[in-house]
N, C-alpha and C. Protein backbone atom coordinates (compact mmCIF):
# COMPACT_ATOMS: atom_id res chain seq x y z
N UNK A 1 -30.53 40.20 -1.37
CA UNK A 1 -29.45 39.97 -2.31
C UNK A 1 -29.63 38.58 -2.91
N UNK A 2 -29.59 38.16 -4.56
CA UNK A 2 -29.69 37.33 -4.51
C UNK A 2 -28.23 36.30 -5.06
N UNK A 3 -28.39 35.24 -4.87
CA UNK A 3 -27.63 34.46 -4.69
C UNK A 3 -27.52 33.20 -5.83
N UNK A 4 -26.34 32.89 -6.58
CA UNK A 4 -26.60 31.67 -6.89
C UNK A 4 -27.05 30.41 -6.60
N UNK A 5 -27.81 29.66 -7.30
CA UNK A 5 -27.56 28.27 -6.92
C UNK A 5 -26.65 27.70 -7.87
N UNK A 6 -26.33 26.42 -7.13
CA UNK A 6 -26.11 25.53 -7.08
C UNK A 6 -26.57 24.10 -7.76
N UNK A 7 -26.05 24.00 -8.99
CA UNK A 7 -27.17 22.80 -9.27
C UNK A 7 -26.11 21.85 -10.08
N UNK A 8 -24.76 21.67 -9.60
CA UNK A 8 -23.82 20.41 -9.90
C UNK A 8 -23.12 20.28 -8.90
N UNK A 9 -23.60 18.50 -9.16
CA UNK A 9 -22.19 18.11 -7.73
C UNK A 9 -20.96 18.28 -7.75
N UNK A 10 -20.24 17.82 -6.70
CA UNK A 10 -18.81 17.92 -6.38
C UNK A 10 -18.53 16.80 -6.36
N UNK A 11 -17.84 16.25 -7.30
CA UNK A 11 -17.87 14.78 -7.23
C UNK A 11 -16.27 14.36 -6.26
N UNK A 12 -15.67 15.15 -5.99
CA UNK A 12 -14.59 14.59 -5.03
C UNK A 12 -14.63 14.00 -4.15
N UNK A 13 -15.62 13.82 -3.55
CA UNK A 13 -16.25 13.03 -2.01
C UNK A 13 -16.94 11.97 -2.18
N UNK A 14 -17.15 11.05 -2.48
CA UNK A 14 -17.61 9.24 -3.43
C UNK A 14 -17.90 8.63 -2.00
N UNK A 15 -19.20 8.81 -1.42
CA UNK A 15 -19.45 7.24 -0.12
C UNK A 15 -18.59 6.10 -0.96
N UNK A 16 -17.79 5.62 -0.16
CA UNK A 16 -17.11 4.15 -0.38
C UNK A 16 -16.11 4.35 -1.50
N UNK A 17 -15.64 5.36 -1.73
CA UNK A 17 -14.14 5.88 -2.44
C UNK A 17 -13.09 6.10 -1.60
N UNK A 18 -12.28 6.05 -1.94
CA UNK A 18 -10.92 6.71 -1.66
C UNK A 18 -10.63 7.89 -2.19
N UNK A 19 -10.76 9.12 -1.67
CA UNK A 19 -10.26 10.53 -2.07
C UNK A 19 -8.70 10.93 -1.12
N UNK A 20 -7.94 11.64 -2.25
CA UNK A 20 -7.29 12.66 -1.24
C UNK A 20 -7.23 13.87 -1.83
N UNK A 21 -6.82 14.92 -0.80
CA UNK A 21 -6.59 16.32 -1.90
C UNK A 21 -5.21 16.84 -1.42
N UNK A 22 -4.18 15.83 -0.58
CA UNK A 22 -2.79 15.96 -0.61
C UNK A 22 -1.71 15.46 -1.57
N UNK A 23 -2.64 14.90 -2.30
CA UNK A 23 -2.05 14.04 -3.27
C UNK A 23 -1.14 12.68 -2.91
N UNK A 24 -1.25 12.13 -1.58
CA UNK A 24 -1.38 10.77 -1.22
C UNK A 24 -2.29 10.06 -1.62
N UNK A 25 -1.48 9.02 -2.29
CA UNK A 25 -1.68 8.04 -2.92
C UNK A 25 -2.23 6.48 -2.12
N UNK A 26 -3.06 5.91 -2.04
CA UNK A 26 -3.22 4.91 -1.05
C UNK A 26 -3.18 3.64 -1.61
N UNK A 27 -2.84 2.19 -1.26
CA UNK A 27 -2.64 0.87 -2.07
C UNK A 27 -2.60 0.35 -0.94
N UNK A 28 -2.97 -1.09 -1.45
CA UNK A 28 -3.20 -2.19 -1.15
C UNK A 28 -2.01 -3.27 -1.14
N UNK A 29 -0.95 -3.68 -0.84
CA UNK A 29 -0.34 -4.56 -0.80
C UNK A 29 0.06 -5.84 0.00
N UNK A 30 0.24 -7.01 -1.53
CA UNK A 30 -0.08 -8.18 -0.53
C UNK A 30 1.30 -8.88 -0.95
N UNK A 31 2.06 -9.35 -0.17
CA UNK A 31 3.45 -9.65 -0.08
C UNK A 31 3.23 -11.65 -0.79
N UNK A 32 3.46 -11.94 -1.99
CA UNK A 32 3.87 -13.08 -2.56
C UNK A 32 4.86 -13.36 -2.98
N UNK A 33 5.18 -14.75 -3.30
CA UNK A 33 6.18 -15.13 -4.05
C UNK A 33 6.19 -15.54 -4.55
N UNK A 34 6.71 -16.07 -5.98
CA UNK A 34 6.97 -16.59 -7.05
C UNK A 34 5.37 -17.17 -7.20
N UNK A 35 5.31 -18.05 -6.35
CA UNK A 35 3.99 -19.00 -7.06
C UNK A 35 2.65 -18.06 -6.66
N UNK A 36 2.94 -17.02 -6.53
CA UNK A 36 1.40 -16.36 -5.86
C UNK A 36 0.80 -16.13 -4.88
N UNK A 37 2.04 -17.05 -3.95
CA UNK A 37 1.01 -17.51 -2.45
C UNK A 37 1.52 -16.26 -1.49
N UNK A 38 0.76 -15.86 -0.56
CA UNK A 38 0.53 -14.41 0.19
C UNK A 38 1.59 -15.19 0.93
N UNK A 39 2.47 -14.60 1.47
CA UNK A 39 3.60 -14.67 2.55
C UNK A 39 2.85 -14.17 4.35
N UNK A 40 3.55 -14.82 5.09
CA UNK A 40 2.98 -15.01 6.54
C UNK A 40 4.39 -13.78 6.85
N UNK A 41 3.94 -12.40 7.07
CA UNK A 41 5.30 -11.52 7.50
C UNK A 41 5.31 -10.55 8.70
N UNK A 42 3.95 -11.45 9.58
CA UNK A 42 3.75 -11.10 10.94
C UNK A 42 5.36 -11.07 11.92
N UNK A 43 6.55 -11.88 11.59
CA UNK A 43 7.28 -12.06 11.70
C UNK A 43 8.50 -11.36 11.85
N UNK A 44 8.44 -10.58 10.45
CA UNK A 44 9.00 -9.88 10.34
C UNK A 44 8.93 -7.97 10.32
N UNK A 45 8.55 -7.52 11.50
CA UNK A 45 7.82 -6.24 11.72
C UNK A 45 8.67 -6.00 13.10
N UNK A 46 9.39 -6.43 13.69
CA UNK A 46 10.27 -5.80 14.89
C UNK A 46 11.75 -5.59 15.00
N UNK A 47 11.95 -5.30 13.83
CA UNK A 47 13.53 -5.31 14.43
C UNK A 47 14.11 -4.75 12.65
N UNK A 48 15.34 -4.38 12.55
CA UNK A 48 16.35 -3.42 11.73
C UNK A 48 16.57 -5.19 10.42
N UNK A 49 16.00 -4.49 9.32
CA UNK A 49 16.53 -5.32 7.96
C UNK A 49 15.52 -6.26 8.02
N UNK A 50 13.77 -6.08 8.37
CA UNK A 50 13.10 -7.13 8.46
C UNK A 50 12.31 -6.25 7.27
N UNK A 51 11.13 -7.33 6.33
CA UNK A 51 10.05 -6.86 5.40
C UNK A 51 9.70 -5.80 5.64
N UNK A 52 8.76 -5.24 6.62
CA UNK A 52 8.46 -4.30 7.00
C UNK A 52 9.23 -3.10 6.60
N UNK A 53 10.15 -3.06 7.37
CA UNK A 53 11.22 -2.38 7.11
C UNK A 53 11.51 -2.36 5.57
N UNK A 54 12.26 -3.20 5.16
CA UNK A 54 12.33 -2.97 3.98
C UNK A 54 11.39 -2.42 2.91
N UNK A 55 9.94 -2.77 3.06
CA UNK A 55 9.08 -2.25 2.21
C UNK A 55 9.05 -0.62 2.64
N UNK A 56 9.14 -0.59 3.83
CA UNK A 56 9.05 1.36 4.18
C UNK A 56 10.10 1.52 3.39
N UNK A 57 11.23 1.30 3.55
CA UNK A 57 12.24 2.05 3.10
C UNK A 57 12.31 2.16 1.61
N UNK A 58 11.91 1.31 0.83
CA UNK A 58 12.17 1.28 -0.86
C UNK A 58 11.13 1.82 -1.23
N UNK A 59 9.62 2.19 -0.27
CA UNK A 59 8.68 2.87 -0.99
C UNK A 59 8.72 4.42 -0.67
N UNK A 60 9.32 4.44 0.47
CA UNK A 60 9.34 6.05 0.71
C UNK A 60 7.78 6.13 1.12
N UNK A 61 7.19 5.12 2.07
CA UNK A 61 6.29 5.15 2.39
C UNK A 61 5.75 6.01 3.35
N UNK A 62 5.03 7.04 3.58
CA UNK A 62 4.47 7.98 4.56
C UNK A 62 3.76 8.06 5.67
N UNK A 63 2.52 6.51 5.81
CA UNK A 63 2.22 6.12 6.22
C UNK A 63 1.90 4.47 5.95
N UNK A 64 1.51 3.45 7.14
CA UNK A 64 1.25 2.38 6.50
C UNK A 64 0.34 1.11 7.67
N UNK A 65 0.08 0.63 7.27
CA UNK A 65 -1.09 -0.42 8.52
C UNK A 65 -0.51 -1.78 8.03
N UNK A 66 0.04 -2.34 8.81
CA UNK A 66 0.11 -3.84 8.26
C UNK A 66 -0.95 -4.67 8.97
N UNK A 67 -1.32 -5.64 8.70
CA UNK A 67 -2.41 -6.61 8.74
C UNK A 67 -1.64 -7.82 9.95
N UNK A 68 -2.47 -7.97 10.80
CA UNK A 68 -2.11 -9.22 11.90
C UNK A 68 -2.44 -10.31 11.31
N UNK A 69 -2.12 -10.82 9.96
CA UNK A 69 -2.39 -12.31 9.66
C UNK A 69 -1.47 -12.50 8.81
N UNK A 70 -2.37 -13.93 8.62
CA UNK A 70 -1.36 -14.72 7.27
C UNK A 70 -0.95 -13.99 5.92
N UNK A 71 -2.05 -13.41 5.85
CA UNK A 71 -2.55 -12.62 4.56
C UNK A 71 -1.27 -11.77 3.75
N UNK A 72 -0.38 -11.30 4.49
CA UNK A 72 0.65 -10.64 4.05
C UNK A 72 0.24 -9.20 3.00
N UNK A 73 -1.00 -8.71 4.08
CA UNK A 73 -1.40 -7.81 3.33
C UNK A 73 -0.94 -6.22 4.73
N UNK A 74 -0.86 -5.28 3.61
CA UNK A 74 -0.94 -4.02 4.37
C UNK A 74 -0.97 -2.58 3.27
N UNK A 75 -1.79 -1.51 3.85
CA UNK A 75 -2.23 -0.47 3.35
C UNK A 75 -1.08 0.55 3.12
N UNK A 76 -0.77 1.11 1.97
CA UNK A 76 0.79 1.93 2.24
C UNK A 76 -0.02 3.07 2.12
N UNK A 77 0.36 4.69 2.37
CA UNK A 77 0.58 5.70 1.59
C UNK A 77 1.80 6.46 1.12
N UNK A 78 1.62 6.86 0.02
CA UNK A 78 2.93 7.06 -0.28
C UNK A 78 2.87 8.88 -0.98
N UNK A 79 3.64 9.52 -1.44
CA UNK A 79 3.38 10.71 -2.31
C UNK A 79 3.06 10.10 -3.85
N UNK A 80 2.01 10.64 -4.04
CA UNK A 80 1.57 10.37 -5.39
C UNK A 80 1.55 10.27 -6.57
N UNK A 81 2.70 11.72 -6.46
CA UNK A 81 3.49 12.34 -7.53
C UNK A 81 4.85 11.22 -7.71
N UNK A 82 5.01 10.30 -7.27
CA UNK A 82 6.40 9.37 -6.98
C UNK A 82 5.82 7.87 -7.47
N UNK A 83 4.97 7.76 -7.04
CA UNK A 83 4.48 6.07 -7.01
C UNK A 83 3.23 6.12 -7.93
N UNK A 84 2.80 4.79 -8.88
CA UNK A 84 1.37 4.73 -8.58
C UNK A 84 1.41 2.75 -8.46
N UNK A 85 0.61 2.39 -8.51
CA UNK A 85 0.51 0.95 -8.24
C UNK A 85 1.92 0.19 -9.28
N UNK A 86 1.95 0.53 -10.67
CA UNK A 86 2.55 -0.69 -10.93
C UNK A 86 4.35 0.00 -10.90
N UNK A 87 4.17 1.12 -10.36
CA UNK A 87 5.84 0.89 -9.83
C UNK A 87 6.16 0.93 -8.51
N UNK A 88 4.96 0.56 -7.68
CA UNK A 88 5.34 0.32 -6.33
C UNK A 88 5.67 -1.23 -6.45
N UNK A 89 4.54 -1.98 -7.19
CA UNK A 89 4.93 -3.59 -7.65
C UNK A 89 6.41 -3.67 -7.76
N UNK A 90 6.71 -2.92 -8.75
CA UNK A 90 8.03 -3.25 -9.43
C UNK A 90 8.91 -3.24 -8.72
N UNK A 91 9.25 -2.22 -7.25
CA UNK A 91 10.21 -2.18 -6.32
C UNK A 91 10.21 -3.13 -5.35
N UNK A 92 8.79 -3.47 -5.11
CA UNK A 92 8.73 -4.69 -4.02
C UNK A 92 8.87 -5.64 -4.23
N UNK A 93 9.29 -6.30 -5.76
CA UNK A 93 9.00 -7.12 -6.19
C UNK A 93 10.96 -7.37 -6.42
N UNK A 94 11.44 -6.08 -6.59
CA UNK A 94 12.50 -6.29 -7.03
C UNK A 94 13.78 -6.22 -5.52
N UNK A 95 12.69 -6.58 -4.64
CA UNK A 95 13.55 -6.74 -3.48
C UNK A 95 14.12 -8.31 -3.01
N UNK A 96 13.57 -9.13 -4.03
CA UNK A 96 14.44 -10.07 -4.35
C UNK A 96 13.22 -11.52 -3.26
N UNK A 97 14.15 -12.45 -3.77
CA UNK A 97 13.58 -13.94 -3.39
C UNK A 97 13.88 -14.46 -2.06
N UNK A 98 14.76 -13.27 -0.73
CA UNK A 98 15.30 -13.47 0.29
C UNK A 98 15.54 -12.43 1.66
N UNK A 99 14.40 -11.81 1.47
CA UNK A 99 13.94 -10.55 2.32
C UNK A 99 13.98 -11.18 3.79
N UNK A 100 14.61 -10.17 4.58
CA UNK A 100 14.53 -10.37 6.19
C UNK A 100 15.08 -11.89 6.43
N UNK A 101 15.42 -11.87 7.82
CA UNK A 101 16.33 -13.10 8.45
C UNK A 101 15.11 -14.41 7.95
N UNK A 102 13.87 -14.55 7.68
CA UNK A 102 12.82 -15.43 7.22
C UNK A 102 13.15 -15.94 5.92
N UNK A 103 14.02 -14.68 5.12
CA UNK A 103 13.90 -15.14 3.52
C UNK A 103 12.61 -15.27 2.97
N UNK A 104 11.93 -14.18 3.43
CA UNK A 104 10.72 -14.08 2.64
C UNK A 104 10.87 -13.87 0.85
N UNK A 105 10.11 -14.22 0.18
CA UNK A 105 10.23 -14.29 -1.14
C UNK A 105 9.36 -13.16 -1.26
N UNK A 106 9.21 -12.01 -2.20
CA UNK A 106 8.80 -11.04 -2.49
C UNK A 106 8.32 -10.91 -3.92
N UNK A 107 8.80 -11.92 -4.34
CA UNK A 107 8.58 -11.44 -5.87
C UNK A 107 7.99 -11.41 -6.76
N UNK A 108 6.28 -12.49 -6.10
CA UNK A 108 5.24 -12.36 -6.97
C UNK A 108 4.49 -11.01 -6.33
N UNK A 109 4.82 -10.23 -5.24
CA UNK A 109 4.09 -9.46 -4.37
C UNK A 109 3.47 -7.83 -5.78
N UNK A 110 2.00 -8.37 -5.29
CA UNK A 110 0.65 -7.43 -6.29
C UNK A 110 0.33 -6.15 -5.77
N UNK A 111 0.45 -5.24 -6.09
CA UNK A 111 -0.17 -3.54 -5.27
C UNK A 111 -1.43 -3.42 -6.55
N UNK A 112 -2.20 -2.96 -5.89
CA UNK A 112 -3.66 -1.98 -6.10
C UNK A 112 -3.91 -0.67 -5.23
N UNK A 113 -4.21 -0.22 -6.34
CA UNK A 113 -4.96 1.25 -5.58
C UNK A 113 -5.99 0.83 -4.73
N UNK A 114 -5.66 1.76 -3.73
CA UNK A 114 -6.99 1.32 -2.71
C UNK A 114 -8.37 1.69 -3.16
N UNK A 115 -9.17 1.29 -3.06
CA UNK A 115 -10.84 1.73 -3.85
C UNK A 115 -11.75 2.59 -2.41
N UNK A 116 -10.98 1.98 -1.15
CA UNK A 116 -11.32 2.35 0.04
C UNK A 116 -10.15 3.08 0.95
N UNK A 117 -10.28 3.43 2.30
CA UNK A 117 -9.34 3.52 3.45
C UNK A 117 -10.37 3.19 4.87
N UNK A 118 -10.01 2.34 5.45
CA UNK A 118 -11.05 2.18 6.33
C UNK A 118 -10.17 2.63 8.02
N UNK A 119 -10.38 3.13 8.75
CA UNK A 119 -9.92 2.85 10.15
C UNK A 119 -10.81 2.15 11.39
N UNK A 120 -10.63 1.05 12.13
CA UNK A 120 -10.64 0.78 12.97
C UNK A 120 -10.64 1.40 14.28
C-alpha cells in the first residue's frame, strides 16, 4: 500500500521557543517602579495582601515561578484568550505605588512574552 510522504515541517515545536497548544500564554515579569529599578519582593511571597499575592490575583494567573532574588522577576501563565503582554503591564502596573506591608512600588513593572520556559 502506498503511502504519502511527507515533505513539510510542522513548525509548532521551535528548539528554544515557547509553544503551547492550550492556549496558555507564558511572560516574563519584572516588578519596577517608577524609576525602572527591579524591586527586591522576596519579601513579600508569605502571607495574605503581599505582591505575590496580589499579582496572582489581578492576573488570574494559572500558574507562576517567582525568582529567589533581587531581580523581582517571575514567570506567569495565564489564559491567553484574556491577557497578552501589554495588558498584563497595564494591571500590574496599575496596582499602584504601595503594594504589600513593604510598599512596593509597581508601577514601572515591564511583562514580555516568554521566548522560552525553562524548568529546573
Amino acid at each position: 500500500m502506498a503511502g504519502i510522504s511527507r515533505v513539510n515541517g510542522f513548525g509548532n515545536y521551535v528548539v528554544g521557543s515557547y509553544r503551547s497548544s492550550a492556549n496558555i500564554g507564558a511572560y516574563l515579569v519584572t516588578v519596577k517602579n517608577a524609576s525602572a529599578s527591579a524591586q527586591d519582593i522576596r519579601a513579600e511571597d508569605d502571607a495574605a495582601n503581599e505582591v505575590v499575592e496580589a499579582i496572582m490575583m489581578a492576573t488570574n494567573a494559572i500558574g507562576s515561578s517567582f525568582t529567589d532574588s533581587t531581580a523581582g522577576t517571575a514567570t506567569l501563565l495565564v489564559d491567553g484568550s484574556q491577557h497578552d503582554a501589554a495588558s498584563l503591564q497595564a494591571v500590574l502596573r496599575g496596582l499602584g505605588t504601595a503594594v504589600g506591608p513593604n510598599d512596593i512600588d509597581m508601577s514601572g513593572t515591564t511583562v514580555a512574552a516568554a521566548s522560552t520556559l525553562t524548568a529546573a
